[in-house]
N, C-alpha and C. Protein backbone atom coordinates (compact mmCIF):
# COMPACT_ATOMS: atom_id res chain seq x y z
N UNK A 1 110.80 98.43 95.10
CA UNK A 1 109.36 98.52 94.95
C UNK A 1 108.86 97.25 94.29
N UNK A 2 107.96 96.95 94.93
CA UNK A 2 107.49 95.68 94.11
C UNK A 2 106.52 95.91 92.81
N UNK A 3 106.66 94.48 92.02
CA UNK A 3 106.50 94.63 90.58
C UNK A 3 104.65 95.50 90.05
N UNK A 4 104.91 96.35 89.53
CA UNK A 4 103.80 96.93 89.54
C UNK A 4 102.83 95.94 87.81
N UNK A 5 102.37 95.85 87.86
CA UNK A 5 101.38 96.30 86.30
C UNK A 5 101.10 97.13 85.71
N UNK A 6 101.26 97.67 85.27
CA UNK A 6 101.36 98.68 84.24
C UNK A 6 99.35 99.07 84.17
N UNK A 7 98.46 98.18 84.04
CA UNK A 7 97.34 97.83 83.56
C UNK A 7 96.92 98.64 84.89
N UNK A 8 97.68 98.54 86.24
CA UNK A 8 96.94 98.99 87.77
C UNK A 8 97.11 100.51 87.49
N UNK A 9 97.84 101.08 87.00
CA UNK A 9 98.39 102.69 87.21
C UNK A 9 97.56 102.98 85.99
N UNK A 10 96.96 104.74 86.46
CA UNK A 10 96.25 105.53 85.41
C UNK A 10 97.23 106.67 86.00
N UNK A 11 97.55 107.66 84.59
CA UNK A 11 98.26 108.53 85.16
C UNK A 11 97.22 109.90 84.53
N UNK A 12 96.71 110.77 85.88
CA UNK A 12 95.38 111.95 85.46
C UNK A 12 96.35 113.03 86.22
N UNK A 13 95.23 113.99 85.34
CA UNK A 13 96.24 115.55 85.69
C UNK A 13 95.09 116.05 86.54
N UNK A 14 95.77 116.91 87.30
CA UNK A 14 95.28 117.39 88.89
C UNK A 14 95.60 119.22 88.89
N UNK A 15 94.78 119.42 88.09
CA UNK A 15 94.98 120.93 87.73
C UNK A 15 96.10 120.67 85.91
N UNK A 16 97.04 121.40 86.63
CA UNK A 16 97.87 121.13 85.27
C UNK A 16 99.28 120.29 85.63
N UNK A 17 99.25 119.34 86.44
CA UNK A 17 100.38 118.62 87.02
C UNK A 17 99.54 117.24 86.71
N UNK A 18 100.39 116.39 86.12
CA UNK A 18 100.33 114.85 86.09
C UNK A 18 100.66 114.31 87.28
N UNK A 19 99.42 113.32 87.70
CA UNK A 19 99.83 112.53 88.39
C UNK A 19 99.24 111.22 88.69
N UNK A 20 100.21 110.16 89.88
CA UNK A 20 99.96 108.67 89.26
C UNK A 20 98.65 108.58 90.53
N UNK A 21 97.68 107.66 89.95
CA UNK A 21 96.74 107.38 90.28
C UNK A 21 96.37 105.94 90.11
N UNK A 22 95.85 105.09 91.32
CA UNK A 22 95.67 103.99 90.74
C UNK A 22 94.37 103.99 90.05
N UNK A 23 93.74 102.79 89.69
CA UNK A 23 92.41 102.42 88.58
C UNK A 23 91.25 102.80 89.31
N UNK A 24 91.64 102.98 91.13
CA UNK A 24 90.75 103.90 91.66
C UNK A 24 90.69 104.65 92.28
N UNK A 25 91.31 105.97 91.80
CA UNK A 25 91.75 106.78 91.69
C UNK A 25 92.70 107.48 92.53
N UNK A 26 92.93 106.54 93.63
CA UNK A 26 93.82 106.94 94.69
C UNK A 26 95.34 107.56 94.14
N UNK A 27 95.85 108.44 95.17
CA UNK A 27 97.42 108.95 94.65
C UNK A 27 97.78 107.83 94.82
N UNK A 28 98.98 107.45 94.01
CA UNK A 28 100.35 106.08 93.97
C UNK A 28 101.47 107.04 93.58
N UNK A 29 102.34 107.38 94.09
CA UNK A 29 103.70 107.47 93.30
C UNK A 29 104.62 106.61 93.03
N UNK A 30 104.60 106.36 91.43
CA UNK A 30 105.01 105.28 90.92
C UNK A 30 106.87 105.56 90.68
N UNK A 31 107.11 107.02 90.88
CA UNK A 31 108.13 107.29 90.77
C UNK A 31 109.12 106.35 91.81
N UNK A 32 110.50 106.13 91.51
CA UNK A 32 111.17 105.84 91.94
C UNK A 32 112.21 106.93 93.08
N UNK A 33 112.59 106.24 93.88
CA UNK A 33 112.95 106.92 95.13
C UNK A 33 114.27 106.45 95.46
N UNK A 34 115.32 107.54 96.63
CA UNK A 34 116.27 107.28 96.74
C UNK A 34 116.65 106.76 98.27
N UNK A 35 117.35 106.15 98.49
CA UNK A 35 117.24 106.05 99.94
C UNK A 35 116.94 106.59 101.17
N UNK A 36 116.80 108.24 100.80
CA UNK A 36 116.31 108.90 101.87
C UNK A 36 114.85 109.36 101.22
N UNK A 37 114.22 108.62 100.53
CA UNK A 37 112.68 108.53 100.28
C UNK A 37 112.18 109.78 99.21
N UNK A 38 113.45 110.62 98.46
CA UNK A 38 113.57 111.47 97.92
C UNK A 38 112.71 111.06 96.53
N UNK A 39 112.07 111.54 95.81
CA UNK A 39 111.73 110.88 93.84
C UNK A 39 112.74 111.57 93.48
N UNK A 40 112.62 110.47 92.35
CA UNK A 40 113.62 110.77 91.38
C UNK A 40 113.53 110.53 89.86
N UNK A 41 113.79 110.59 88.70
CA UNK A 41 113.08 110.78 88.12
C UNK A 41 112.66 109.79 87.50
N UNK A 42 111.55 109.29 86.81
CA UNK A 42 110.79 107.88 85.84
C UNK A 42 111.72 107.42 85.50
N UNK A 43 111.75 105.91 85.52
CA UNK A 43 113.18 105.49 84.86
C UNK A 43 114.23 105.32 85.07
N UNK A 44 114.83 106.02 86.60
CA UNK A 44 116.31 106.18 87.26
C UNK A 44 115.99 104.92 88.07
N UNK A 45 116.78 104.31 87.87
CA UNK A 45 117.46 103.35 89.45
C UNK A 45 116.68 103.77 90.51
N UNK A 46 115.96 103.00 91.48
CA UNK A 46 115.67 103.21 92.90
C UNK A 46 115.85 102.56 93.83
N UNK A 47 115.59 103.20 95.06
CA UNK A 47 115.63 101.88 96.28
C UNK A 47 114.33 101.62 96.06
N UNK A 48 114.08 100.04 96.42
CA UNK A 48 112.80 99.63 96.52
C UNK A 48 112.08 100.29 98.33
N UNK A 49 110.86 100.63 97.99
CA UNK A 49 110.03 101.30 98.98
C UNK A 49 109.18 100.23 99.55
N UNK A 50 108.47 100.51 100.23
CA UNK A 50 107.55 99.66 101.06
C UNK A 50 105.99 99.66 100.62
N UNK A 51 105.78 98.52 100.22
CA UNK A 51 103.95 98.78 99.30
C UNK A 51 102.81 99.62 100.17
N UNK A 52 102.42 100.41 99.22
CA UNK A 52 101.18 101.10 99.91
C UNK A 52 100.06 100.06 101.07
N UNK A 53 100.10 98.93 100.73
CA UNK A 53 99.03 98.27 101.57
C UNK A 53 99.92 97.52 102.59
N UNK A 54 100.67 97.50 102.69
CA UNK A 54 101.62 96.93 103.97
C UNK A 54 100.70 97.05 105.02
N UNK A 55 100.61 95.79 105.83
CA UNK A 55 100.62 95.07 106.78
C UNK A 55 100.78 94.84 108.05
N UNK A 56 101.41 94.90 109.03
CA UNK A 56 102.30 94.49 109.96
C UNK A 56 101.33 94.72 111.57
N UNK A 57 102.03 93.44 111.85
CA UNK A 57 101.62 93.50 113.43
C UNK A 57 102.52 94.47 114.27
N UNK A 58 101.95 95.19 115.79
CA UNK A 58 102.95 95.92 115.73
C UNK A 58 104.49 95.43 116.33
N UNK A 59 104.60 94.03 116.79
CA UNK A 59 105.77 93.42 116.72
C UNK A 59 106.69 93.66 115.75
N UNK A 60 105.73 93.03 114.49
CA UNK A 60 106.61 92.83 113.33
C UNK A 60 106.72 94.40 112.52
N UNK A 61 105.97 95.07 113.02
CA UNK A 61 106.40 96.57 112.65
C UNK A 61 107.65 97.35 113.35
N UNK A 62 107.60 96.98 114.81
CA UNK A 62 109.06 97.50 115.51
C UNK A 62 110.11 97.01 115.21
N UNK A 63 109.95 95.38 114.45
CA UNK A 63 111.45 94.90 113.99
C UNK A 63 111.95 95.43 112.82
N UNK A 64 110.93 95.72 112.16
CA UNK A 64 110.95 95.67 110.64
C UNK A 64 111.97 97.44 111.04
N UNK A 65 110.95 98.04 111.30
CA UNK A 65 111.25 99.70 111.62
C UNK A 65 112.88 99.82 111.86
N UNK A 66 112.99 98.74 112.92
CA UNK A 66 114.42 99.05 114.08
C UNK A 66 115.51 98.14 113.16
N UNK A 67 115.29 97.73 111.94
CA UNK A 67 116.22 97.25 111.67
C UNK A 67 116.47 98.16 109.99
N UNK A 68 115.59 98.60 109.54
CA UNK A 68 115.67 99.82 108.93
C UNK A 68 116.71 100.31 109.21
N UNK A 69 116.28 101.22 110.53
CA UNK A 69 116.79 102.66 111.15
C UNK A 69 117.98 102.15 111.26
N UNK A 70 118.37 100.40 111.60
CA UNK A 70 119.84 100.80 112.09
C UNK A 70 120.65 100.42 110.54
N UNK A 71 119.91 100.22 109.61
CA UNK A 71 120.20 101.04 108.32
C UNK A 71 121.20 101.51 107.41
N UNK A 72 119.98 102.69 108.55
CA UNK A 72 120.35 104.32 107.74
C UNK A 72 119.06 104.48 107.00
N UNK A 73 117.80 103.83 107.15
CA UNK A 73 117.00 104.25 106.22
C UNK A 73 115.56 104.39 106.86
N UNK A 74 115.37 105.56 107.66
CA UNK A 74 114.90 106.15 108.15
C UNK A 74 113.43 105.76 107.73
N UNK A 75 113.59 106.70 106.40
CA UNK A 75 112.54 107.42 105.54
C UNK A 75 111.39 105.95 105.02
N UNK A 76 111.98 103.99 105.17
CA UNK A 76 111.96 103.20 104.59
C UNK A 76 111.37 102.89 106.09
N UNK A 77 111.54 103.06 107.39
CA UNK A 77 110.97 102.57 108.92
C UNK A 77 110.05 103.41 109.04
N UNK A 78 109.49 104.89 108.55
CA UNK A 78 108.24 105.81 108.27
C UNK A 78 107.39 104.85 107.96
N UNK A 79 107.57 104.22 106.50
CA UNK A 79 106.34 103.68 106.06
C UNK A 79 106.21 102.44 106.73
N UNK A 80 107.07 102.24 107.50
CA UNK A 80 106.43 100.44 108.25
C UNK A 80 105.79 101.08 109.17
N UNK A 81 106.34 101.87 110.12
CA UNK A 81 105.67 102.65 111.35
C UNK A 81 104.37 103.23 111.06
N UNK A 82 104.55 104.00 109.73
CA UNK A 82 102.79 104.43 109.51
C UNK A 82 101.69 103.21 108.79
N UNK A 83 102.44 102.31 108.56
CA UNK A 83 101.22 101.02 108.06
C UNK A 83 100.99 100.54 109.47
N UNK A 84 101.64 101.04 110.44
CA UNK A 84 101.29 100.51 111.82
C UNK A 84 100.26 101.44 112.67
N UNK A 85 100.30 102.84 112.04
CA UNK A 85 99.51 103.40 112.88
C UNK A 85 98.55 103.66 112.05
N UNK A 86 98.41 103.10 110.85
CA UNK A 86 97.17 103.75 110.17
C UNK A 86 96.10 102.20 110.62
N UNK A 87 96.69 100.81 110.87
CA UNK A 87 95.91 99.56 111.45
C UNK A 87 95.97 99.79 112.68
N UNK A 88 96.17 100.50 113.76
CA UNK A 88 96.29 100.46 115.10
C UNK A 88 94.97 100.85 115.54
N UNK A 89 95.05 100.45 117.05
CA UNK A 89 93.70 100.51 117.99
C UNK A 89 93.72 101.94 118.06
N UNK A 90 92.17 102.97 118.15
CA UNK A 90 92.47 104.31 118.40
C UNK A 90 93.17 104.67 119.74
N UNK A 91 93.16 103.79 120.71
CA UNK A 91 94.31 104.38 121.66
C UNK A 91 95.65 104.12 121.63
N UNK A 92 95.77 103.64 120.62
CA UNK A 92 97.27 103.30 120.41
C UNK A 92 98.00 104.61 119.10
N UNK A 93 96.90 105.16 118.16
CA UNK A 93 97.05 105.67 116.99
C UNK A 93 98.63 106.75 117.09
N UNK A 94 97.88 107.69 118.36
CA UNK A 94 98.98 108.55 118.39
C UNK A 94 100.04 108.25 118.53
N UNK A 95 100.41 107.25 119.57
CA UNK A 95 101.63 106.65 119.78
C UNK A 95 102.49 106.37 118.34
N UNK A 96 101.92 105.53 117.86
CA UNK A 96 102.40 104.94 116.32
C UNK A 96 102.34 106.43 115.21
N UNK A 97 101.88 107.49 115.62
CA UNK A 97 101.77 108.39 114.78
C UNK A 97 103.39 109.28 114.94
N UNK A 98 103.31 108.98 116.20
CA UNK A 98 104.48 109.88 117.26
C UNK A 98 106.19 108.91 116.92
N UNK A 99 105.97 107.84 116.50
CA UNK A 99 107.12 106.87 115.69
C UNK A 99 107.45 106.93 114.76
N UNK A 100 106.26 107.03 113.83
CA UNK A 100 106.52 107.59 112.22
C UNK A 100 107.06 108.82 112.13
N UNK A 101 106.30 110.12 112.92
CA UNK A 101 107.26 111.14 112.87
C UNK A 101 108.45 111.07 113.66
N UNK A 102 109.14 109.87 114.33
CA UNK A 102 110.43 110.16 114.71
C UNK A 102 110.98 109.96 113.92
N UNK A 103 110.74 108.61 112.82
CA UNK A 103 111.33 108.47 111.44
C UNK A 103 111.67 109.23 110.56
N UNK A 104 110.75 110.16 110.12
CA UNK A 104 110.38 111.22 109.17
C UNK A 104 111.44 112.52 109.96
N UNK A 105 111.10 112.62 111.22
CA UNK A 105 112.26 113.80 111.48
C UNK A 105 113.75 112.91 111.47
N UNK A 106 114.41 111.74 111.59
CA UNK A 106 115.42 111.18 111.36
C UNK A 106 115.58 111.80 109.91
N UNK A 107 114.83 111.36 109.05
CA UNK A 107 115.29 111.75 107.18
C UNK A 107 115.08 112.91 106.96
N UNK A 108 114.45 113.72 107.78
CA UNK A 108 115.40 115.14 107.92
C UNK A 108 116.76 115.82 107.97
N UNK A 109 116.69 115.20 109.08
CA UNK A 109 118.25 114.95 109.49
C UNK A 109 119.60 114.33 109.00
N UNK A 110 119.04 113.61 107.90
CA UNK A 110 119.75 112.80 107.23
C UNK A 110 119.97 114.00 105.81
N UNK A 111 118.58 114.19 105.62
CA UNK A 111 118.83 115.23 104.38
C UNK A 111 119.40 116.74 104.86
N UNK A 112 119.39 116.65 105.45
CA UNK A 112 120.08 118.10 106.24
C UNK A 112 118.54 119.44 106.53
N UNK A 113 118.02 119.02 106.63
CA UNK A 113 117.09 119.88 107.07
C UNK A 113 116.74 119.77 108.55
N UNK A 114 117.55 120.40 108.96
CA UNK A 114 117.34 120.88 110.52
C UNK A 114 116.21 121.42 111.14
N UNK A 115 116.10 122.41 110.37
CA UNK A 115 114.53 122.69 110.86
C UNK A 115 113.15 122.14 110.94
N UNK A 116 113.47 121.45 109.54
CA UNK A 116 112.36 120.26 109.75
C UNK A 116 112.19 119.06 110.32
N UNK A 117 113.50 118.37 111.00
CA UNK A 117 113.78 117.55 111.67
C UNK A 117 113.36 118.00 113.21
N UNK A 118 113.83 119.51 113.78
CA UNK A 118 113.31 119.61 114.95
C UNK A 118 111.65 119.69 114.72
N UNK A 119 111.34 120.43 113.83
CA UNK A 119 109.91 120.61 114.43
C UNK A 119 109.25 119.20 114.22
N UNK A 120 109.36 117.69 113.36
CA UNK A 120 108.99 116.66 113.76
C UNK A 120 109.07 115.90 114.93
N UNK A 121 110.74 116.23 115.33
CA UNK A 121 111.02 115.37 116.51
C UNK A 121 110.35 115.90 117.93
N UNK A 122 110.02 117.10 117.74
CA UNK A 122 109.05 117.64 118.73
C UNK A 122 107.92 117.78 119.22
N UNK A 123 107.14 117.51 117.86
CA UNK A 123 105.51 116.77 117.50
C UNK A 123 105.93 115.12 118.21
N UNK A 124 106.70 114.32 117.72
CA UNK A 124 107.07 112.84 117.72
C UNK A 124 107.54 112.70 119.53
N UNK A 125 108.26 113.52 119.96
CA UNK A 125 108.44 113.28 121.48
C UNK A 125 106.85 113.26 122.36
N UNK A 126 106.23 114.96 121.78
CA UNK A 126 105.04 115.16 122.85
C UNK A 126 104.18 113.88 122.33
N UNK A 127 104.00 113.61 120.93
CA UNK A 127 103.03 112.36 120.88
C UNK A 127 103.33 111.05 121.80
N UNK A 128 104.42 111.12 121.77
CA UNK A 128 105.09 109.89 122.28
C UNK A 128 105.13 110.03 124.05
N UNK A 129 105.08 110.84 124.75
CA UNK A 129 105.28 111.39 125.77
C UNK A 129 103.91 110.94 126.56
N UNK A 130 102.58 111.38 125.69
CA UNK A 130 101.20 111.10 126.09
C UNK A 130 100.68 110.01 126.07
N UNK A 131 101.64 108.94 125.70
CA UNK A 131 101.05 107.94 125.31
C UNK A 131 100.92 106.97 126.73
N UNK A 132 99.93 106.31 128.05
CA UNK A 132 99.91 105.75 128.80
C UNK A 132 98.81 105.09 128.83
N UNK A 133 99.27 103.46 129.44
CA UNK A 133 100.23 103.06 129.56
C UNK A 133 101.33 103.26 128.38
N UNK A 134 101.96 102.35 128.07
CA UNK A 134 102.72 102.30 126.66
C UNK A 134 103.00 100.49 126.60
N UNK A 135 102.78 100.26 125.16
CA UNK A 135 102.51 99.19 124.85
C UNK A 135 103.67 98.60 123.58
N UNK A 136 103.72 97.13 123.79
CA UNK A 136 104.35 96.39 123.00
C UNK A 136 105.88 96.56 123.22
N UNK A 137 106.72 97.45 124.42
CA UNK A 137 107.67 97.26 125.12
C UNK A 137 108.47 98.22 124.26
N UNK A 138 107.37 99.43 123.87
CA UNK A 138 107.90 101.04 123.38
C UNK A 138 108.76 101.41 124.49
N UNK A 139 109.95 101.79 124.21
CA UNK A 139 110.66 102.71 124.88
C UNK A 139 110.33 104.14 125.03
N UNK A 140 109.30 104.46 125.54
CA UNK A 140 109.08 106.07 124.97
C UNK A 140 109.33 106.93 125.83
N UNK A 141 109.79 106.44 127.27
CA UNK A 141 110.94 107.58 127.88
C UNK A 141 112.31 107.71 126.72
N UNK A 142 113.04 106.76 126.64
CA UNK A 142 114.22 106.65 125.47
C UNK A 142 114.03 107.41 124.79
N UNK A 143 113.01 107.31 123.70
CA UNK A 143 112.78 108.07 122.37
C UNK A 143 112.20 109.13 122.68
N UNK A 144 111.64 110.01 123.67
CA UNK A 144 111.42 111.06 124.06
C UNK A 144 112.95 111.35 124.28
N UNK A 145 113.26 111.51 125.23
CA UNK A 145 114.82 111.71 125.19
C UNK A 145 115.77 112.04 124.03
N UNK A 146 115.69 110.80 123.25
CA UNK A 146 116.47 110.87 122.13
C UNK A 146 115.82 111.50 121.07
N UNK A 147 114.32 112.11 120.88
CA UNK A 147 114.07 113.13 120.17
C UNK A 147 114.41 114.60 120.18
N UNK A 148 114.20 114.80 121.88
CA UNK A 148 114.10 116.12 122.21
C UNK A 148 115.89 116.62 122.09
N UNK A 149 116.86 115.61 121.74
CA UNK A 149 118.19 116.20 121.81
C UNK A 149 118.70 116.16 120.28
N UNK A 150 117.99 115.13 119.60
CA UNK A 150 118.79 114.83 118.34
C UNK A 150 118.85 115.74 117.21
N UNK A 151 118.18 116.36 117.24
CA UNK A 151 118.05 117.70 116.57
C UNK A 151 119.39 119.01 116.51
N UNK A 152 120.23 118.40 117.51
CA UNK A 152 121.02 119.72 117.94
C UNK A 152 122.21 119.02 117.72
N UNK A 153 122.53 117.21 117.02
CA UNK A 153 123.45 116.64 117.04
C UNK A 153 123.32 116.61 115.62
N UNK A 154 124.76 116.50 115.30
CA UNK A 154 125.04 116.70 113.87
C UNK A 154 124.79 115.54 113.09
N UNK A 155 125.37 114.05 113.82
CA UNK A 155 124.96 112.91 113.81
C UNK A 155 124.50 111.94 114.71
N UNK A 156 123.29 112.27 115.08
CA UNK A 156 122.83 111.41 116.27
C UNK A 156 122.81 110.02 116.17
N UNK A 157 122.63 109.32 117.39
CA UNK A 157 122.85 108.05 117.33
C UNK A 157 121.39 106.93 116.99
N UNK A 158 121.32 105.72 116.59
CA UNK A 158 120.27 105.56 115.81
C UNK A 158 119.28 105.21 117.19
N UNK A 159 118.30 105.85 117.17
CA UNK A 159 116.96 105.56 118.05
C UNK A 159 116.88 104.04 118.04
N UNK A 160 116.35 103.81 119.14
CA UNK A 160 116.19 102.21 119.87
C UNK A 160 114.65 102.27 120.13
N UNK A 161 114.18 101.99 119.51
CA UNK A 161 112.06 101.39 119.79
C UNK A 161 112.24 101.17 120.84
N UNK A 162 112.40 99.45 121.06
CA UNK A 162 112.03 99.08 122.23
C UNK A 162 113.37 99.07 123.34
N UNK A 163 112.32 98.92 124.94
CA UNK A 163 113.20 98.73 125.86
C UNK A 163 114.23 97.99 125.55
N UNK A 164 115.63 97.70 126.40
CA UNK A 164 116.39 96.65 125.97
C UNK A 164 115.85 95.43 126.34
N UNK A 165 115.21 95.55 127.33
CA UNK A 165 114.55 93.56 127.95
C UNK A 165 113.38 93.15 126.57
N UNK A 166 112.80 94.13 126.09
CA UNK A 166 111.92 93.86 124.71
C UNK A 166 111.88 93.21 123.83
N UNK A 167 113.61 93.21 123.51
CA UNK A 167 114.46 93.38 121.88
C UNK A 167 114.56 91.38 121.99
């Protein structure tokens, strides 16, 4: 995680639960996280995460993502994929929405939650499925494919973004 200030974070309670807020007033979780995007507690060792205001073109979002995933860190190609679909054109949104949840159902899968891994990768295929044309050399026959099965594999193999002529 990159270096915070101390001076940026207000920490306000939200009923009777503390929580981190920046100076305007947005949620931040300042907590530290584990490689599968888990918190953990103030103070413990973390993997560094990806900054809330991230960036990325969606080039440099599929590399960033696909080199994540081949990883192992799923939960760490979510947040590049969703800084990609939260800047994307509205006809592109779902698509990029339908990537992040392939991510997010991957760190399911990783954490052992099966059930929650299928019901993402199933949202993440049909999003991905609707998406036409398809842009920036998305594989989304592939990753349809490799959503709608990975769920039922104990260790599936790591999803491929783009076509191979793409890469």
């Amino acid at each position: 995680m990159p270096d915070i200030e101390q001076e940026q974070w207000a920490w306000y309670y939200v009923g009777d639960v503390e929580r981190d807020r920046d100076t305007t007033g947005r949620a931040r979780n300042a907590r530290p996280r584990d490689g599968l995007g888990r918190p953990l507690p103030y103070g413990a060792p973390g993997v560094p995460t990806m900054p809330d205001d991230l960036e990325v073109t969606p080039s440099s979002a599929l590399t960033q993502a696909q080199s994540l995933l081949d990883e192992g860190r799923p939960f760490h190609a979510h947040e590049v994929l969703e800084a990609a679909w939260k800047s994307a054109p509205p006809e592109e949104r779902e698509l990029w929405r339908g990537l992040a949840q392939l991510a997010v159902g991957l760190t399911h899968l990783h954490r052992g939650n099966a059930t929650g891994a299928q019901r993402l990768l199933e949202r993440a295929a049909d999003r991905i499925a609707a998406q036409h044309p398809v842009p920036h050399g998305i594989d989304a026959d592939g990753l349809v494919t490799w959503a709608r099965t990975a769920a039922t594999q104990p260790h599936p193999p790591v999803p491929r973004l783009r076509r191979p002529q793409a890469d």
